[in-house]
N, C-alpha and C. Protein backbone atom coordinates (compact mmCIF):
# COMPACT_ATOMS: atom_id res chain seq x y z
N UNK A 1 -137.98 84.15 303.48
CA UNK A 1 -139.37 84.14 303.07
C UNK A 1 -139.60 85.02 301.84
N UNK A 2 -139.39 86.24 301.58
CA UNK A 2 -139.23 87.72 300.42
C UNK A 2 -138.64 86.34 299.41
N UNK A 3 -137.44 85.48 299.53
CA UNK A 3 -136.83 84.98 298.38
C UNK A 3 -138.00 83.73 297.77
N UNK A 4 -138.84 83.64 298.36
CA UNK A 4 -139.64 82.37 298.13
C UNK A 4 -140.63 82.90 297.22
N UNK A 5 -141.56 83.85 297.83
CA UNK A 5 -142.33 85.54 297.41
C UNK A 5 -142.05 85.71 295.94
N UNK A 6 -141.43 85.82 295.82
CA UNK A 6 -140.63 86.24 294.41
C UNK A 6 -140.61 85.24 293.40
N UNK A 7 -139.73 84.29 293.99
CA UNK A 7 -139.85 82.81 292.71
C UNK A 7 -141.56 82.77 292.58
N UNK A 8 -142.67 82.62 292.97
CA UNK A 8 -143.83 82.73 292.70
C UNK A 8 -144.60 83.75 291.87
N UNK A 9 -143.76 85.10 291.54
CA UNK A 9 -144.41 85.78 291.20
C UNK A 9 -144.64 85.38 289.50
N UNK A 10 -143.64 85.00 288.56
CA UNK A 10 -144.25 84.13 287.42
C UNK A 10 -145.43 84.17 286.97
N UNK A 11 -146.44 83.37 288.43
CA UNK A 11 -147.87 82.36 288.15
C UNK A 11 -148.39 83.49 288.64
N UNK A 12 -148.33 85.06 288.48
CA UNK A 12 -149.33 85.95 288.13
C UNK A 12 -148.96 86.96 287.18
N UNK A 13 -148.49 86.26 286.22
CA UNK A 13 -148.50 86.77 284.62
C UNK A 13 -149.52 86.04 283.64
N UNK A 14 -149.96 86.66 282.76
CA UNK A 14 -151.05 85.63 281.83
C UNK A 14 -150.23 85.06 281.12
N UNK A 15 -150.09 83.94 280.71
CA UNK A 15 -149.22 83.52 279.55
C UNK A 15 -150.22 84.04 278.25
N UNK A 16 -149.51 84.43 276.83
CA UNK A 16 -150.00 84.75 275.88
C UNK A 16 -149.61 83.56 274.85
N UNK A 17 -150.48 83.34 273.93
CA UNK A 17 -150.10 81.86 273.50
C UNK A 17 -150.95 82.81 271.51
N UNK A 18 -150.04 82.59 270.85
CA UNK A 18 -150.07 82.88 269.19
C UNK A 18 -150.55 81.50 268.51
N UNK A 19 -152.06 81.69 267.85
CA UNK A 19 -151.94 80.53 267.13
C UNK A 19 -153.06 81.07 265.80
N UNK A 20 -153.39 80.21 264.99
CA UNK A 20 -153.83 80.51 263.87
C UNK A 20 -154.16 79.20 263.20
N UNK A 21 -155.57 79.47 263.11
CA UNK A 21 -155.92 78.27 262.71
C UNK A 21 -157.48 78.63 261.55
N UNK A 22 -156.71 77.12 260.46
CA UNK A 22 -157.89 77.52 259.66
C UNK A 22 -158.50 75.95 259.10
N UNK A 23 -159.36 76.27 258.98
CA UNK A 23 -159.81 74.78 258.27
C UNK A 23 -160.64 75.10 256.94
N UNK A 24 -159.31 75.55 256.24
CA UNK A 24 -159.27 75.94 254.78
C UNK A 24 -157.82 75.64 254.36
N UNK A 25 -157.72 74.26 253.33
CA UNK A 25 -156.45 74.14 252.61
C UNK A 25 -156.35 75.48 252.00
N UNK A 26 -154.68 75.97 251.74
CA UNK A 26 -154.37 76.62 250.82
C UNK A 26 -155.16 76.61 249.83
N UNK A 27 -155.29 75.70 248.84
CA UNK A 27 -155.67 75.56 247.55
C UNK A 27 -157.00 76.24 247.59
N UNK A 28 -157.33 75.77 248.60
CA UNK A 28 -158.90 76.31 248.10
C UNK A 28 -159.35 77.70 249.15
N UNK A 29 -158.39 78.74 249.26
CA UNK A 29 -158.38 80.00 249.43
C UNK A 29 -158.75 80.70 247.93
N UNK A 30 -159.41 81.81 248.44
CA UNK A 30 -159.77 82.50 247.17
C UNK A 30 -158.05 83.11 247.20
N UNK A 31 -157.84 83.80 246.12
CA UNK A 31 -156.79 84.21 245.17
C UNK A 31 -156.85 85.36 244.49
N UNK A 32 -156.18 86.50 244.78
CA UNK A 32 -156.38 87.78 244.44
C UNK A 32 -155.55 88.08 243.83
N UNK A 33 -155.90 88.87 242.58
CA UNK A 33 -154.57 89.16 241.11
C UNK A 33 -155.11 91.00 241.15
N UNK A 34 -156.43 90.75 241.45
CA UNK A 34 -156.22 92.09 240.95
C UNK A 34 -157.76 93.21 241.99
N UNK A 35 -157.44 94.59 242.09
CA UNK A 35 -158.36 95.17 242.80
C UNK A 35 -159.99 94.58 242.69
N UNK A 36 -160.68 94.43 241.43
CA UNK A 36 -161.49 93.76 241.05
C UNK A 36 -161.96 92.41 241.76
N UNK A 37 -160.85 91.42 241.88
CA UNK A 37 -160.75 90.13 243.00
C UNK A 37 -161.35 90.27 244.33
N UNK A 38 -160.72 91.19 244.52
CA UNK A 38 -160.89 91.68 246.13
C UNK A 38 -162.15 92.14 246.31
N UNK A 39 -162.69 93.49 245.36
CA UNK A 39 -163.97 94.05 245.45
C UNK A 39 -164.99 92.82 245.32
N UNK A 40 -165.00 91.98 244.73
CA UNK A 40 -166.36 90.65 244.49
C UNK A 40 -166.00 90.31 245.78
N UNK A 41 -164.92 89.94 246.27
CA UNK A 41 -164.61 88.91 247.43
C UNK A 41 -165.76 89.90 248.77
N UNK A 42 -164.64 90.93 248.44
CA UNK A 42 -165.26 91.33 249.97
C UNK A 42 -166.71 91.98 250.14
N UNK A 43 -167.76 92.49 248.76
CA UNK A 43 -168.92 92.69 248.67
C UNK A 43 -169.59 91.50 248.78
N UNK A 44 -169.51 90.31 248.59
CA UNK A 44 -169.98 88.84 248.83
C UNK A 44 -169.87 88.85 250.18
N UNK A 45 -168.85 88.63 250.97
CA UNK A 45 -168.78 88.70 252.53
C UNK A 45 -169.81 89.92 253.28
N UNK A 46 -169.72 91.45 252.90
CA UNK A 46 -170.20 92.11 253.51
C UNK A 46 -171.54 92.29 253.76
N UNK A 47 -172.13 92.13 254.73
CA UNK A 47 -173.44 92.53 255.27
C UNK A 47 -174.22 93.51 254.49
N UNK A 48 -175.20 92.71 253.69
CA UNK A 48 -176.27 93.63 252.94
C UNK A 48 -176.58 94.64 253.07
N UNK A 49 -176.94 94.33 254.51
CA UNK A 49 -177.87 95.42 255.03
C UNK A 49 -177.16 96.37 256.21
N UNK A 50 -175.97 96.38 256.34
CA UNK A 50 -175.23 97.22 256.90
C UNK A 50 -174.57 98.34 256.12
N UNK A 51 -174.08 97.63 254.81
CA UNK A 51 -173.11 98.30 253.46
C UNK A 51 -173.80 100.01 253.46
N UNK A 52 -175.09 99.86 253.42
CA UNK A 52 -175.15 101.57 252.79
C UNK A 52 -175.99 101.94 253.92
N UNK A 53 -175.81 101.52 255.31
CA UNK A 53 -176.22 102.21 256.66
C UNK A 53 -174.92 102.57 257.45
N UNK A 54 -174.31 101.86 257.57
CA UNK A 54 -173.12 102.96 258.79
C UNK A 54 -171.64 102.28 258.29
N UNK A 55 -170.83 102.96 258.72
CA UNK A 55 -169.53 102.98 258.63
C UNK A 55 -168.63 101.26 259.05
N UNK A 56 -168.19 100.69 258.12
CA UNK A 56 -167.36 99.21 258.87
C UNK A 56 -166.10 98.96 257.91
N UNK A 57 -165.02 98.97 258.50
CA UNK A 57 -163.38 98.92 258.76
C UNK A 57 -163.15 97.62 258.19
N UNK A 58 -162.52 96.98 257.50
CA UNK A 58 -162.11 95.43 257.16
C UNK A 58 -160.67 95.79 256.73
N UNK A 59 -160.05 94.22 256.92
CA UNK A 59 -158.94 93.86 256.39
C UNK A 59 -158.79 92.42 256.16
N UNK A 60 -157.73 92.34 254.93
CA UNK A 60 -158.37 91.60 254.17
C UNK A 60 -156.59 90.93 254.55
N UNK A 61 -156.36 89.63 255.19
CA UNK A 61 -154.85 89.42 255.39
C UNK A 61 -154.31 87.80 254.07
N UNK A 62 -153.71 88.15 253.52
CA UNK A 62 -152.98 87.56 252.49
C UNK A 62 -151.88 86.33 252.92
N UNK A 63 -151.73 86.03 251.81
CA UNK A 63 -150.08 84.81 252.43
C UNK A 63 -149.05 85.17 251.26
N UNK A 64 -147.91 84.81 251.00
CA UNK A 64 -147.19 85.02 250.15
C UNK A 64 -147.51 84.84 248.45
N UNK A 65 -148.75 84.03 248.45
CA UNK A 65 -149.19 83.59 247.11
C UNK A 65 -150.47 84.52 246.63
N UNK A 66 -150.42 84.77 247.35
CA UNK A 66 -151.91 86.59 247.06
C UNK A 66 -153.31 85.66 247.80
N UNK A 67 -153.08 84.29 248.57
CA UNK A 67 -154.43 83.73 248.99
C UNK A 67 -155.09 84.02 249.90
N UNK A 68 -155.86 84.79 250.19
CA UNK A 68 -156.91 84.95 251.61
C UNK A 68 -156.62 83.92 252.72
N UNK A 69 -156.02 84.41 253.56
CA UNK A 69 -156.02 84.24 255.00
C UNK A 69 -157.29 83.94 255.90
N UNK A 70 -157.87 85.56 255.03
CA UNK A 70 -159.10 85.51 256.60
C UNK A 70 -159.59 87.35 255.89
N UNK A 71 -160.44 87.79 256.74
CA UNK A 71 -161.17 89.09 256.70
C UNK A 71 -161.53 89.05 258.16
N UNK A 72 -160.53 90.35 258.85
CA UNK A 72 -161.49 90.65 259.73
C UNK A 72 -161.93 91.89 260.41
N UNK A 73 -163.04 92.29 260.72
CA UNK A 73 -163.48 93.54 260.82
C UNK A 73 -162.55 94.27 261.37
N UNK A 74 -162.24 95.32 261.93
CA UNK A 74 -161.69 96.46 262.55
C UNK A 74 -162.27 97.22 263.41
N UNK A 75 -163.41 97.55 262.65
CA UNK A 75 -164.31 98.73 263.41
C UNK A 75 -165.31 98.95 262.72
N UNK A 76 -166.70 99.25 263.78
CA UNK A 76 -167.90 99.62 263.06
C UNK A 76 -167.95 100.59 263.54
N UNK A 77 -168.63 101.73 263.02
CA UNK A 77 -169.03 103.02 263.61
C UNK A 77 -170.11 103.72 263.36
N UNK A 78 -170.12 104.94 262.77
CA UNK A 78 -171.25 105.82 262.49
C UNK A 78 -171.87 105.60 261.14
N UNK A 79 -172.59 106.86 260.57
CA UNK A 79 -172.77 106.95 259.10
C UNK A 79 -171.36 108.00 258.63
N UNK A 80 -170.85 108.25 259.24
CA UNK A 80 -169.69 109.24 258.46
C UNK A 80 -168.65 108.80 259.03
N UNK A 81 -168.47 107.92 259.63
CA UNK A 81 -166.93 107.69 259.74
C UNK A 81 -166.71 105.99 260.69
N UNK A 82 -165.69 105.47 260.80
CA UNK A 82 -165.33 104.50 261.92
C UNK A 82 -164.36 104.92 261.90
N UNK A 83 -163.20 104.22 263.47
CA UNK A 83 -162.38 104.60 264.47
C UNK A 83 -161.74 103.56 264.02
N UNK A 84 -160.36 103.70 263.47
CA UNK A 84 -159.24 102.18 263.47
C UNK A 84 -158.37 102.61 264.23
N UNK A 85 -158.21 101.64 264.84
CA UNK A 85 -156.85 100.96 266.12
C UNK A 85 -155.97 100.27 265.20
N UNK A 86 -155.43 101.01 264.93
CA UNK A 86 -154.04 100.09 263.81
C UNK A 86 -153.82 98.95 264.86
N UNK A 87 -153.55 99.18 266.16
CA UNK A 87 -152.67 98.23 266.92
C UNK A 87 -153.59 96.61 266.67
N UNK A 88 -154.95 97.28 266.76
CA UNK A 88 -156.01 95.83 266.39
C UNK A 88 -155.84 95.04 265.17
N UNK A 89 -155.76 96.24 264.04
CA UNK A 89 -155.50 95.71 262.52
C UNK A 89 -154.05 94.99 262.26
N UNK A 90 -153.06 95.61 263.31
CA UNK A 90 -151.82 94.48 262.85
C UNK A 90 -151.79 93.48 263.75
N UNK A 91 -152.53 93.49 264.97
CA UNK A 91 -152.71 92.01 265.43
C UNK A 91 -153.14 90.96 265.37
N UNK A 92 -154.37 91.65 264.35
CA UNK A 92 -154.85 90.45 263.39
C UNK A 92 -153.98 89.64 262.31
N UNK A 93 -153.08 90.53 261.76
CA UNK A 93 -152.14 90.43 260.61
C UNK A 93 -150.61 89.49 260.83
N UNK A 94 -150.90 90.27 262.17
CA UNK A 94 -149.26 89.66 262.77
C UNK A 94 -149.71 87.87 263.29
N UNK A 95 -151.16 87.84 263.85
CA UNK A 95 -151.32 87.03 264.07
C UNK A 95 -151.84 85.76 262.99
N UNK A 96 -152.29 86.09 262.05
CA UNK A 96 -152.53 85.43 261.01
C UNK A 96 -151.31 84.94 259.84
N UNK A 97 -150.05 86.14 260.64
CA UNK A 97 -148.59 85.55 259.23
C UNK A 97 -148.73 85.96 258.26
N UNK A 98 -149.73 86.86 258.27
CA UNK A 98 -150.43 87.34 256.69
C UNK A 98 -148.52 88.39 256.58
N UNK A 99 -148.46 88.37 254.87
CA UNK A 99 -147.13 88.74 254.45
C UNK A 99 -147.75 90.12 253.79
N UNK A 100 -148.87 90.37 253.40
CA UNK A 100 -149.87 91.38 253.02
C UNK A 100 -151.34 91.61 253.00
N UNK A 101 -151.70 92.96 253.18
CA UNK A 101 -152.88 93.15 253.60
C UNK A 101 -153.44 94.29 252.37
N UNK A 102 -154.70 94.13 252.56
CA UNK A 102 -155.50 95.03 252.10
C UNK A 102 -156.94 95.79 252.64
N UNK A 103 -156.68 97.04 252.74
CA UNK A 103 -157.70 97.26 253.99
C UNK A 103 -158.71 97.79 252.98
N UNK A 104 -160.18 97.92 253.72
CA UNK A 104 -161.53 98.44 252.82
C UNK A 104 -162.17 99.34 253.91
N UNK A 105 -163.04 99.70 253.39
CA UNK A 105 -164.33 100.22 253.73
C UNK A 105 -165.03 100.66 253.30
N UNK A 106 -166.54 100.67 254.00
CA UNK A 106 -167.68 101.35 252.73
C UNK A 106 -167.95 102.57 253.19
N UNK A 107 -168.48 103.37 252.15
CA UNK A 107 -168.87 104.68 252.09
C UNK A 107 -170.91 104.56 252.10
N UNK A 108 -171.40 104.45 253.45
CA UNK A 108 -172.83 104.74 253.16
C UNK A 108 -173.55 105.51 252.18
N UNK A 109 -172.79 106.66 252.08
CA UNK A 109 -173.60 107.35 250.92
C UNK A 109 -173.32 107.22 249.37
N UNK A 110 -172.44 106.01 249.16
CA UNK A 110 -172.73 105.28 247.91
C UNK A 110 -171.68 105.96 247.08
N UNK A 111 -171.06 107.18 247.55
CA UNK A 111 -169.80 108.09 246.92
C UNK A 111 -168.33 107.01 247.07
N UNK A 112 -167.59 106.70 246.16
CA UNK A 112 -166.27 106.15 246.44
C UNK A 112 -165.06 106.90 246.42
N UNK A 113 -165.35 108.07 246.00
CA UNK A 113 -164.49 108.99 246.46
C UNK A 113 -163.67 109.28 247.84
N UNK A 114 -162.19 109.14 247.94
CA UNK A 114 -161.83 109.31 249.04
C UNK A 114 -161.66 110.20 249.74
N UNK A 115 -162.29 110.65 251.41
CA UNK A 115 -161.88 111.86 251.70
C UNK A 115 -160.36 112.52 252.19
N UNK A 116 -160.09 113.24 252.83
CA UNK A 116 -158.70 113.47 252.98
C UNK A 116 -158.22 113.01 254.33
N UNK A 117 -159.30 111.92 255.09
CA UNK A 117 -158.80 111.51 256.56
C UNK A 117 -159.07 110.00 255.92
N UNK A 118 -159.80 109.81 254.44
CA UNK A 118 -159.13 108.54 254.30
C UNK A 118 -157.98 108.23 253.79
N UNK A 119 -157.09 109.60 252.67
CA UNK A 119 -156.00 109.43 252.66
C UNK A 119 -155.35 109.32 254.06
N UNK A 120 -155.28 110.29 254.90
CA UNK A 120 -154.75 110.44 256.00
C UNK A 120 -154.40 108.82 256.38
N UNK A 121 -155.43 108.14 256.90
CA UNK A 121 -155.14 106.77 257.36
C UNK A 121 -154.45 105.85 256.80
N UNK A 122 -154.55 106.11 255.17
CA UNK A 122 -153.59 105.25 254.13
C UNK A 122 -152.45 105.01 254.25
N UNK A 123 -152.15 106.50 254.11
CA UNK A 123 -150.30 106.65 254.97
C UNK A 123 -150.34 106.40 255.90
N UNK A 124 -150.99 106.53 257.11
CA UNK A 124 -150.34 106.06 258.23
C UNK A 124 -150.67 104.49 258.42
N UNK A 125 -151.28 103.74 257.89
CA UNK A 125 -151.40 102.23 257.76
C UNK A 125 -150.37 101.81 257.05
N UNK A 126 -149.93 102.30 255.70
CA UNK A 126 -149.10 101.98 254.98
C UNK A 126 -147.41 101.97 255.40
N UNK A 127 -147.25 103.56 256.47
CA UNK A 127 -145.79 103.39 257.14
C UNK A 127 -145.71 102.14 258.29
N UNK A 128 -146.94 102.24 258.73
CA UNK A 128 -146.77 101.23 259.67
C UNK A 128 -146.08 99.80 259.34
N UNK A 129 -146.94 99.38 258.23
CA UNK A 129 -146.71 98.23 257.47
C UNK A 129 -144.99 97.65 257.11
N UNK A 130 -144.87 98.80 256.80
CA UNK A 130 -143.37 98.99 256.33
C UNK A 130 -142.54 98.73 257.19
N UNK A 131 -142.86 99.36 258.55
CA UNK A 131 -142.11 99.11 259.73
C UNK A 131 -141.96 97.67 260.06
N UNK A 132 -143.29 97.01 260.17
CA UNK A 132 -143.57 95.51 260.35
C UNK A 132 -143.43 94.32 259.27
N UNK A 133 -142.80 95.05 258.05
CA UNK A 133 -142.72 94.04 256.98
C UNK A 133 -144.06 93.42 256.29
N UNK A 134 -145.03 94.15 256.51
CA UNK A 134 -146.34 93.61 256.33
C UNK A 134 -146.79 94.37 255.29
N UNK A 135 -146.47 95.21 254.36
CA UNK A 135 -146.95 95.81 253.06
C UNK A 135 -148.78 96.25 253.04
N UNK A 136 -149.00 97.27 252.79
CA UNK A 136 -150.37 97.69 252.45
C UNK A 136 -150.40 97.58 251.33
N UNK A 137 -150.98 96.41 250.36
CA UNK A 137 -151.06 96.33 249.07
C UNK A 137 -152.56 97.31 248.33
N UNK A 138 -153.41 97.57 249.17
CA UNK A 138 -154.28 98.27 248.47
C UNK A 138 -155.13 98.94 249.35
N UNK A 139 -156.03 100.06 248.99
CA UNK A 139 -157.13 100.60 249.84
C UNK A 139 -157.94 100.37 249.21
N UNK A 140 -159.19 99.78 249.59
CA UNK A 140 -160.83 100.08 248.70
C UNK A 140 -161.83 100.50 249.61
N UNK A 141 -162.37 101.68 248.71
CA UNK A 141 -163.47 102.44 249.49
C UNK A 141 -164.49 101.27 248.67
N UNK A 142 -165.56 100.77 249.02
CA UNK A 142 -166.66 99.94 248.82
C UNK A 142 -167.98 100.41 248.90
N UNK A 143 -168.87 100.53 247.30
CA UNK A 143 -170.57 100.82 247.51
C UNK A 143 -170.72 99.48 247.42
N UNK A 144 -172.13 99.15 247.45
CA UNK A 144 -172.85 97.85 246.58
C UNK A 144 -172.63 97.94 245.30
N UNK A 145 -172.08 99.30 244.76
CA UNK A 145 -172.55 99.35 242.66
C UNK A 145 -170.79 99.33 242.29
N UNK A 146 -170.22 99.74 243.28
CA UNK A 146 -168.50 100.50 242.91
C UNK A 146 -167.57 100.93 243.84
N UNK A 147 -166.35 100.81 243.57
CA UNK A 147 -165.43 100.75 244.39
C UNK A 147 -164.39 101.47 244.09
N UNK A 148 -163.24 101.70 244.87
CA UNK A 148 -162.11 103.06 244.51
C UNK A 148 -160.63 102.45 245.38
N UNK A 149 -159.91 101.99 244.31
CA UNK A 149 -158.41 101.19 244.54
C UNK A 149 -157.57 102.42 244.69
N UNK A 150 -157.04 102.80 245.89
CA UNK A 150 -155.61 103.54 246.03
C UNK A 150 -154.91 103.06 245.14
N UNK A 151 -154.54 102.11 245.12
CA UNK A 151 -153.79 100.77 243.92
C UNK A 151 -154.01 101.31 242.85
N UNK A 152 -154.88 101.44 242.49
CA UNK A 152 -155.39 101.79 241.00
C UNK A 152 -154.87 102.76 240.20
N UNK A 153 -155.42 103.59 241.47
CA UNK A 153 -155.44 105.48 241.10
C UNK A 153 -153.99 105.93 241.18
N UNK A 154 -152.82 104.98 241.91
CA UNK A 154 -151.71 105.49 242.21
C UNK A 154 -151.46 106.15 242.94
N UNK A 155 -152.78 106.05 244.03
CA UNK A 155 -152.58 107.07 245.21
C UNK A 155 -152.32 106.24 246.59
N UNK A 156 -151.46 105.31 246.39
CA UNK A 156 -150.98 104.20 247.54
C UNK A 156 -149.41 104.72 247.67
């Protein structure tokens, strides 16, 4: 009877099932060359009226040709800060096939200056990446008027 018990236990595991789906040809993905690309892209997407009230996390997942995948949030939080779960941000990534990412966020008080726990997170998003073959191609801190590329500044 214990040997029967057992062969059953299987059908109380969840099966997990990976899929990804878009109903957007390649071609007509937007296309990112340069920090600039990204900043229109993702100030067009972002919530008006959230941008210079509280804190929200994005990532921006790529394909081998620099084409938008997808954007998807991370985390919303306060006026001085949000909480990222890397483990969330590469499951989006891992799950999308994205080959590179670019993560954002806005600064409510309209400053694009980075602080030193947004470096902090850079590197540790960026080793991660590395580990997973998934590259951190850029950081942007995001106002409504201006924006601030790790990429840029050479501080990636």
């Amino acid at each position: 009877m214990k040997n029967l018990q057992q062969n059953t236990d299987w059908q109380k595991v969840s099966e997990i099932e990976l899929i990804y789906k878009s109903r957007v040809k390649s071609a007509d993905r937007p296309y990112i060359t340069s920090s600039r690309d990204a900043y229109r892209l993702l100030l067009d997407s972002w919530d008006s009226g959230k941008i210079e009230f509280f804190e929200q996390f994005k990532v921006l997942l790529l394909n081998h040709s620099n084409r938008v995948l997808g954007i998807y949030e991370v985390s919303s939080g306060g006026i001085a800060g949000t909480v990222v779960d890397m483990r969330l941000l590469f499951a989006a990534a891992l799950k999308a096939a994205a080959v590179g990412i670019i993560i954002t966020h806005n600064h409510p008080s309209g400053k694009a200056a980075p602080s030193e726990t947004d470096r902090n997170m850079t590197r540790k998003i960026r080793e991660a990446g590395k580990l997973l073959d998934i590259p951190l191609l850029d950081h942007l801190i995001i106002t409504p008027e201006t924006y601030y590329s790790f990429a840029d500044e050479g501080a990636l």
